[in-house]
Protein backbone atom coordinates (compact mmCIF):
# COMPACT_ATOMS: atom_id res chain seq x y z
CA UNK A 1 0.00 0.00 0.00
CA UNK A 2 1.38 3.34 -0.87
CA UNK A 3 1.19 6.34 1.73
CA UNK A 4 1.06 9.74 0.48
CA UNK A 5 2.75 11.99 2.52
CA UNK A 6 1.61 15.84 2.83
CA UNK A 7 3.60 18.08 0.14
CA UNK A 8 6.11 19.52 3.58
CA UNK A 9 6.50 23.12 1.74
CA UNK A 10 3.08 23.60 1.18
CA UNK A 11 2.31 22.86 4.96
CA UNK A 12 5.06 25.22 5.90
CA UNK A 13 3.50 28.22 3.21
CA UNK A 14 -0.12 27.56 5.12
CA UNK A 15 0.81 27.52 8.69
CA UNK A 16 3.42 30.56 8.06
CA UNK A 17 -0.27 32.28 6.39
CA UNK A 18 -1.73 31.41 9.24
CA UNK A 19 0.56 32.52 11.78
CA UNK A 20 0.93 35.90 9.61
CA UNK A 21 -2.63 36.14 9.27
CA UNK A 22 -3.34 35.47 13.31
CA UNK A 23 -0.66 38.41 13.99
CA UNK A 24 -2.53 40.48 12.21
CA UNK A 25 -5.68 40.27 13.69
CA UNK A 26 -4.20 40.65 16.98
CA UNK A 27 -2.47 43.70 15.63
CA UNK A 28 -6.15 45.21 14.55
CA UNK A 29 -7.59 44.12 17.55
CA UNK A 30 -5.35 46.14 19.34
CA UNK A 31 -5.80 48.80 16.83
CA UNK A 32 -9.60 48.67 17.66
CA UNK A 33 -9.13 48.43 21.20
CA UNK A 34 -7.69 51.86 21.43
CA UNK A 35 -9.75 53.47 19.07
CA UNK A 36 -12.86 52.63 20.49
CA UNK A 37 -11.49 53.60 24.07
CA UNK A 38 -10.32 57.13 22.76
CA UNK A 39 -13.79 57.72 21.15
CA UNK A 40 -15.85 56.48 24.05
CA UNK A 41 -13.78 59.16 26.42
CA UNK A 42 -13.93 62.09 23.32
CA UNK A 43 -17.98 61.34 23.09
CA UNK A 44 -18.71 60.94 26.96
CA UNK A 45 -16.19 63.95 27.59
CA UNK A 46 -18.05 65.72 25.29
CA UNK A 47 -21.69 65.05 26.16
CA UNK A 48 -21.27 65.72 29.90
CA UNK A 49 -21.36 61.45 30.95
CA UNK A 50 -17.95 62.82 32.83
CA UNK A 51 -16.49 66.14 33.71
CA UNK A 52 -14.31 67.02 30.60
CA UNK A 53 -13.07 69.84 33.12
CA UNK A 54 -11.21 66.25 35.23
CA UNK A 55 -10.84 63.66 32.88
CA UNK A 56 -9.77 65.85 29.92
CA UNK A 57 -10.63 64.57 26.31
CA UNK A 58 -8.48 63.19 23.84
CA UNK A 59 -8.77 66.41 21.48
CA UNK A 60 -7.98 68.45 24.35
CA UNK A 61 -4.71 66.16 25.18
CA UNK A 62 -4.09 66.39 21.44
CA UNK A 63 -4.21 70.63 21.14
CA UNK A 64 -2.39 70.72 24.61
CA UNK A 65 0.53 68.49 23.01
CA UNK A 66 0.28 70.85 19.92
CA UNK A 67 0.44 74.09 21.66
CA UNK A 68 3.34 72.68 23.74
CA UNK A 69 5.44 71.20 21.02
CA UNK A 70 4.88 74.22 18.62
CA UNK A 71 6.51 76.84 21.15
CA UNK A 72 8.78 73.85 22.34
CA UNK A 73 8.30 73.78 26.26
CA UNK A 74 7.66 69.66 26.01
CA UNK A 75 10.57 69.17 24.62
CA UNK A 76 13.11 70.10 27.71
CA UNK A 77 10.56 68.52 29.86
CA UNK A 78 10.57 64.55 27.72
CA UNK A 79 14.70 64.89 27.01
CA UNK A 80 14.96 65.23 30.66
CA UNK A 81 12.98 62.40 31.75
CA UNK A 82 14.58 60.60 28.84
CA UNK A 83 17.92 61.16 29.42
CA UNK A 84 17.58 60.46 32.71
CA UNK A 85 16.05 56.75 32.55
CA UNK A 86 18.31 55.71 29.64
CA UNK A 87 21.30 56.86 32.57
CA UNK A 88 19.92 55.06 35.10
CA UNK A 89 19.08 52.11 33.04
CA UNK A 90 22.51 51.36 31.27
CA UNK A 91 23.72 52.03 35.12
CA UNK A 92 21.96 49.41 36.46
CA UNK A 93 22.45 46.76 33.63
CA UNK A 94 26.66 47.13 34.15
CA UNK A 95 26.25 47.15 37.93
CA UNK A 96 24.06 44.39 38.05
CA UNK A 97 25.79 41.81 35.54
CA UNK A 98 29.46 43.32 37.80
CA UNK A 99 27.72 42.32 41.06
CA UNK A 100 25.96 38.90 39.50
CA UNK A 101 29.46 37.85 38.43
CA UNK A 102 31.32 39.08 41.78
CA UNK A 103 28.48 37.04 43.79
CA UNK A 104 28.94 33.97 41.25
CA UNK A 105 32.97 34.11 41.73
CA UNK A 106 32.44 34.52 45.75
CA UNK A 107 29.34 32.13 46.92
CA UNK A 108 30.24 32.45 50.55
CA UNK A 109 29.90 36.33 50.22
CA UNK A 110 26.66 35.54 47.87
CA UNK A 111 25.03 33.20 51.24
CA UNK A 112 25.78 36.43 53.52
CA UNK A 113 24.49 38.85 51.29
CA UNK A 114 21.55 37.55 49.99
CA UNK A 115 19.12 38.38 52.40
CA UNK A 116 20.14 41.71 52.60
CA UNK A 117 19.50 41.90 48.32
CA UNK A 118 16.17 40.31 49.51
CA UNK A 119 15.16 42.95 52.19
CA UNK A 120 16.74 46.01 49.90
CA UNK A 121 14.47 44.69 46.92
CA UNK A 122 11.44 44.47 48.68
CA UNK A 123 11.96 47.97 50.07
CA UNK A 124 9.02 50.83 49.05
CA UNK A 125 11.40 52.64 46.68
CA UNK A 126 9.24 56.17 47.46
CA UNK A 127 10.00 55.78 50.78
CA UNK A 128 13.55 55.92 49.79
CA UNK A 129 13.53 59.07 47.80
CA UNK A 130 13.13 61.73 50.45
CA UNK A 131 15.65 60.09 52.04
CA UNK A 132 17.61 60.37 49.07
CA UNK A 133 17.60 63.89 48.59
CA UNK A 134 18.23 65.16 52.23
CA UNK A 135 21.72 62.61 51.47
CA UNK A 136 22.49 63.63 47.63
CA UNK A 137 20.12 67.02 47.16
CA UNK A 138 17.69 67.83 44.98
CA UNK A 139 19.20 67.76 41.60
CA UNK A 140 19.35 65.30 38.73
CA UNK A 141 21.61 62.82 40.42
CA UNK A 142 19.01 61.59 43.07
CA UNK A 143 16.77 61.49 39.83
CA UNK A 144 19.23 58.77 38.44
CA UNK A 145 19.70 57.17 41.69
CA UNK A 146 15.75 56.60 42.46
CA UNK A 147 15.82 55.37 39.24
CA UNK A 148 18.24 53.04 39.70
CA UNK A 149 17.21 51.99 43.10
CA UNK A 150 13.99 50.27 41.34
CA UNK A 151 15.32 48.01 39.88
CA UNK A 152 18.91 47.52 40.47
CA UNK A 153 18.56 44.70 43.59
CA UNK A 154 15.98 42.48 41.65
CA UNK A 155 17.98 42.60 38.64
CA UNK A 156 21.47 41.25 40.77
CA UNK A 157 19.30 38.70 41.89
CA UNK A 158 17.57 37.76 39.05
CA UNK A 159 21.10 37.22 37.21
CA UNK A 160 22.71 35.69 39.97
CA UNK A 161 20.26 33.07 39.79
CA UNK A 162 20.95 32.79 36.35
CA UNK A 163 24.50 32.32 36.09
CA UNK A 164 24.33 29.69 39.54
CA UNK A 165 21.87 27.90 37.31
CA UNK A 166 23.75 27.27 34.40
CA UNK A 167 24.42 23.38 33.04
CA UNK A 168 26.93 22.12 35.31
CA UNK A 169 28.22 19.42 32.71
CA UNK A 170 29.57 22.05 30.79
CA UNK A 171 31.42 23.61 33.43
CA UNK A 172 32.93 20.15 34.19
CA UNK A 173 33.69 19.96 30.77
CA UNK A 174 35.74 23.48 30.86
CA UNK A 175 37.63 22.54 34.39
CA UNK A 176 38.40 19.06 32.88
CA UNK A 177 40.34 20.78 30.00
CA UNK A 178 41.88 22.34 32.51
CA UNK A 179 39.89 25.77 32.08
CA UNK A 180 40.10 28.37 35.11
CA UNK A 181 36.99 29.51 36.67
CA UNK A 182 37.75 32.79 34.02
CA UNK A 183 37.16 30.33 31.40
CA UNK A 184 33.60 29.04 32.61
CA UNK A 185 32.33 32.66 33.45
CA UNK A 186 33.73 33.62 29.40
CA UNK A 187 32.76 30.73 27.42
CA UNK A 188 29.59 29.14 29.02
CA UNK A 189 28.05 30.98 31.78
CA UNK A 190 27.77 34.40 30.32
CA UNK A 191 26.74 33.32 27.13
CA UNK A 192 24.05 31.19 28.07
CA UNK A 193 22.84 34.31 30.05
CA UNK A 194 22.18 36.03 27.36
CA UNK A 195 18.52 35.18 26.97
CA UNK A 196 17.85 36.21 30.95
CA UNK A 197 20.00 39.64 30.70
CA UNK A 198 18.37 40.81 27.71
CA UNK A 199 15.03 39.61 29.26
CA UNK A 200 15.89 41.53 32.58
CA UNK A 201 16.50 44.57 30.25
CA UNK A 202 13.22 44.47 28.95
CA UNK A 203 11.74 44.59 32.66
CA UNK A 204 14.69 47.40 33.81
CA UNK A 205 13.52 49.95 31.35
CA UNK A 206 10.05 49.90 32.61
CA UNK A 207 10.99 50.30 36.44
CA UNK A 208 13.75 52.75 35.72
CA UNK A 209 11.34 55.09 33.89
CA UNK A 210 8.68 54.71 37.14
CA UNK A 211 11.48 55.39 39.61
CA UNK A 212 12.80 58.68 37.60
CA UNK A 213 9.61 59.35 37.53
CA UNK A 214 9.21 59.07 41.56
CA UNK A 215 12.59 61.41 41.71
CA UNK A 216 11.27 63.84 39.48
CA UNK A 217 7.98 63.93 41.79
CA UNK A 218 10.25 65.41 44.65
CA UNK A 219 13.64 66.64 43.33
CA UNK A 220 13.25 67.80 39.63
CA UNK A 221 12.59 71.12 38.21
CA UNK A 222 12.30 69.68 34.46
CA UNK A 223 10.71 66.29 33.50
CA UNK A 224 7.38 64.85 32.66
CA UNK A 225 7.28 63.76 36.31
CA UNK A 226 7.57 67.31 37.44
CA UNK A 227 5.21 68.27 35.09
CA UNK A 228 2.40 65.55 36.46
CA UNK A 229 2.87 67.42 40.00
CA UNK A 230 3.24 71.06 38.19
CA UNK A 231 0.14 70.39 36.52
CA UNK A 232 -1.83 68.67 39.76
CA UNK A 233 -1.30 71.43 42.10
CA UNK A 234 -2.58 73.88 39.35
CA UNK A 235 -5.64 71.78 38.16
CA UNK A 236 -4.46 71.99 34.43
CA UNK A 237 -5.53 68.41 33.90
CA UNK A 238 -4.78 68.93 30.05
CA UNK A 239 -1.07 68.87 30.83
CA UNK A 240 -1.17 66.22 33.37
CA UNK A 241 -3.05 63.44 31.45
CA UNK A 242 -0.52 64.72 28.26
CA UNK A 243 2.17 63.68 30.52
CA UNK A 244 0.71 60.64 31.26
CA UNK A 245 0.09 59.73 27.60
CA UNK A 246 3.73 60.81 27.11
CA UNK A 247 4.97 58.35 29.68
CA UNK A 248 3.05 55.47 28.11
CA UNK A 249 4.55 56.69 24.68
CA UNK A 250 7.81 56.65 25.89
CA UNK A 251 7.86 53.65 27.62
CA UNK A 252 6.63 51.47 24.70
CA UNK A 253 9.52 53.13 22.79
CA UNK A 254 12.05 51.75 24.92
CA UNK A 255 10.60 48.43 25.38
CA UNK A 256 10.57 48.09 21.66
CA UNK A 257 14.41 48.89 21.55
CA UNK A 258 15.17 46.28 23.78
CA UNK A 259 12.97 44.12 21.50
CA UNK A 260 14.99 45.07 18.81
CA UNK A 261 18.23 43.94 20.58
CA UNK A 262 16.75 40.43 21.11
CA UNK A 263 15.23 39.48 18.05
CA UNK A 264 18.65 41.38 16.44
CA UNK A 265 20.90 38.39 19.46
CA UNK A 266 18.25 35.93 18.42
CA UNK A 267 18.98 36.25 14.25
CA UNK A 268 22.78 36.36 14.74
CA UNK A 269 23.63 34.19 18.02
């Protein structure tokens, strides 16, 4: 009896279709998603259902951005913030992958400090920023710092983990050619971190940006976080929800540079 089996390319061309066309329904989805939510708020805003005067409306956001951008005073304001969490954020990816591999060379100092990472990381981070400025002032550096101080324990952790987790037949196989513990971090556990550091990355960028944010609420005289409290204390809820929408802007920009990065590893490695 002869079996027929399934032309393989032509399986391949329909599930690739498929997959294509089930990304692109998500993407329109999405797509929907928003712009149903921006004209439920522009049409409720508009015919009283909620006080345009609090909630704002996305036309009003819109002309509030326009007004702002045309005589530039959003510009300082987003370059600030910005600036600031892209600092703080390539700060606490070095410091974190320097401490992960100090820890990994020194596991007795790793048992004694661990708990303290644990304690530090579950700290309230505001609660650390006034505390902050009364030790560094109120200037751009305790911006960077309450930025960093987000994110920076969970990420030495997280990596840590990592690297103690990596296949231990392979390091056998390094210290049985006679590799030196230089040789294992180089060639096997580094590289196999790769997936977990970029992946850490991806999470950094999102708590760096809050905890700038949190130093800006206190410390800054520039920033979209300086603006949110500018803007509350005034009642100019125009510029405040702008901010907001600025934020959310900005923070899906960065996220999609880091997914840039990985599918860029990812094609290459």
């Amino acid at each position: 009896m002869n079996i027929k089996y399934p032309d393989l390319s032509t399986s391949q061309s329909a599930y690739l279709v498929t997959i294509r066309r089930e990304h692109q329904l998500i993407l329109f989805l999405r797509a929907a998603v928003l712009i149903l939510f921006l004209v439920l708020w522009e049409w409720t805003a508009n015919t009283g259902i909620i006080d345009s005067f609090i909630f704002s409306s996305p036309s009003k956001i819109g002309t509030c951005f326009l007004t702002m951008a045309k005589d530039g005073t959003i510009f300082p304001h987003m370059s600030a913030t910005l600036y600031e969490t892209i600092l703080s954020f390539l700060l606490v990816t070095g410091i974190s992958i320097l401490a992960a591999v100090f820890l990994w060379f020194s596991r007795n100092l790793s048992a004694v400090l661990e708990p303290y990472l644990v304690v530090l990381n579950s700290l309230p981070k505001s609660a650390l920023a006034p505390l902050l400025i009364v030790w560094l002032g109120a200037n751009r550096t305790t911006i960077i710092v309450a930025g960093m101080s987000v994110a920076i324990f969970g990420s030495i952790m997280t990596l840590y983990t990592c690297f103690i987790g990596t296949d231990k037949n392979k390091i056998k196989l390094i210290y049985t050619l006679h590799g030196t513990s230089v040789h294992v971090l180089t060639k096997v556990v580094l590289p196999s971190a790769v997936p977990t550091i970029i992946s850490t990355m991806k999470v950094n960028i999102g708590l760096c940006l809050v905890g700038v944010i949190i130093g800006e609420f206190l410390a800054a005289r520039e920033g979209l976080g300086y603006l949110i409290i500018y803007s509350s204390q005034v009642f100019k809820m125009d510029w405040l929800l702008m901010s907001i929408v600025l934020l959310c802007i900005m923070a899906m920009a960065l996220y999609a540079v880091i997914g840039v990065v990985e599918k860029v590893y990812q094609k290459h490695f």
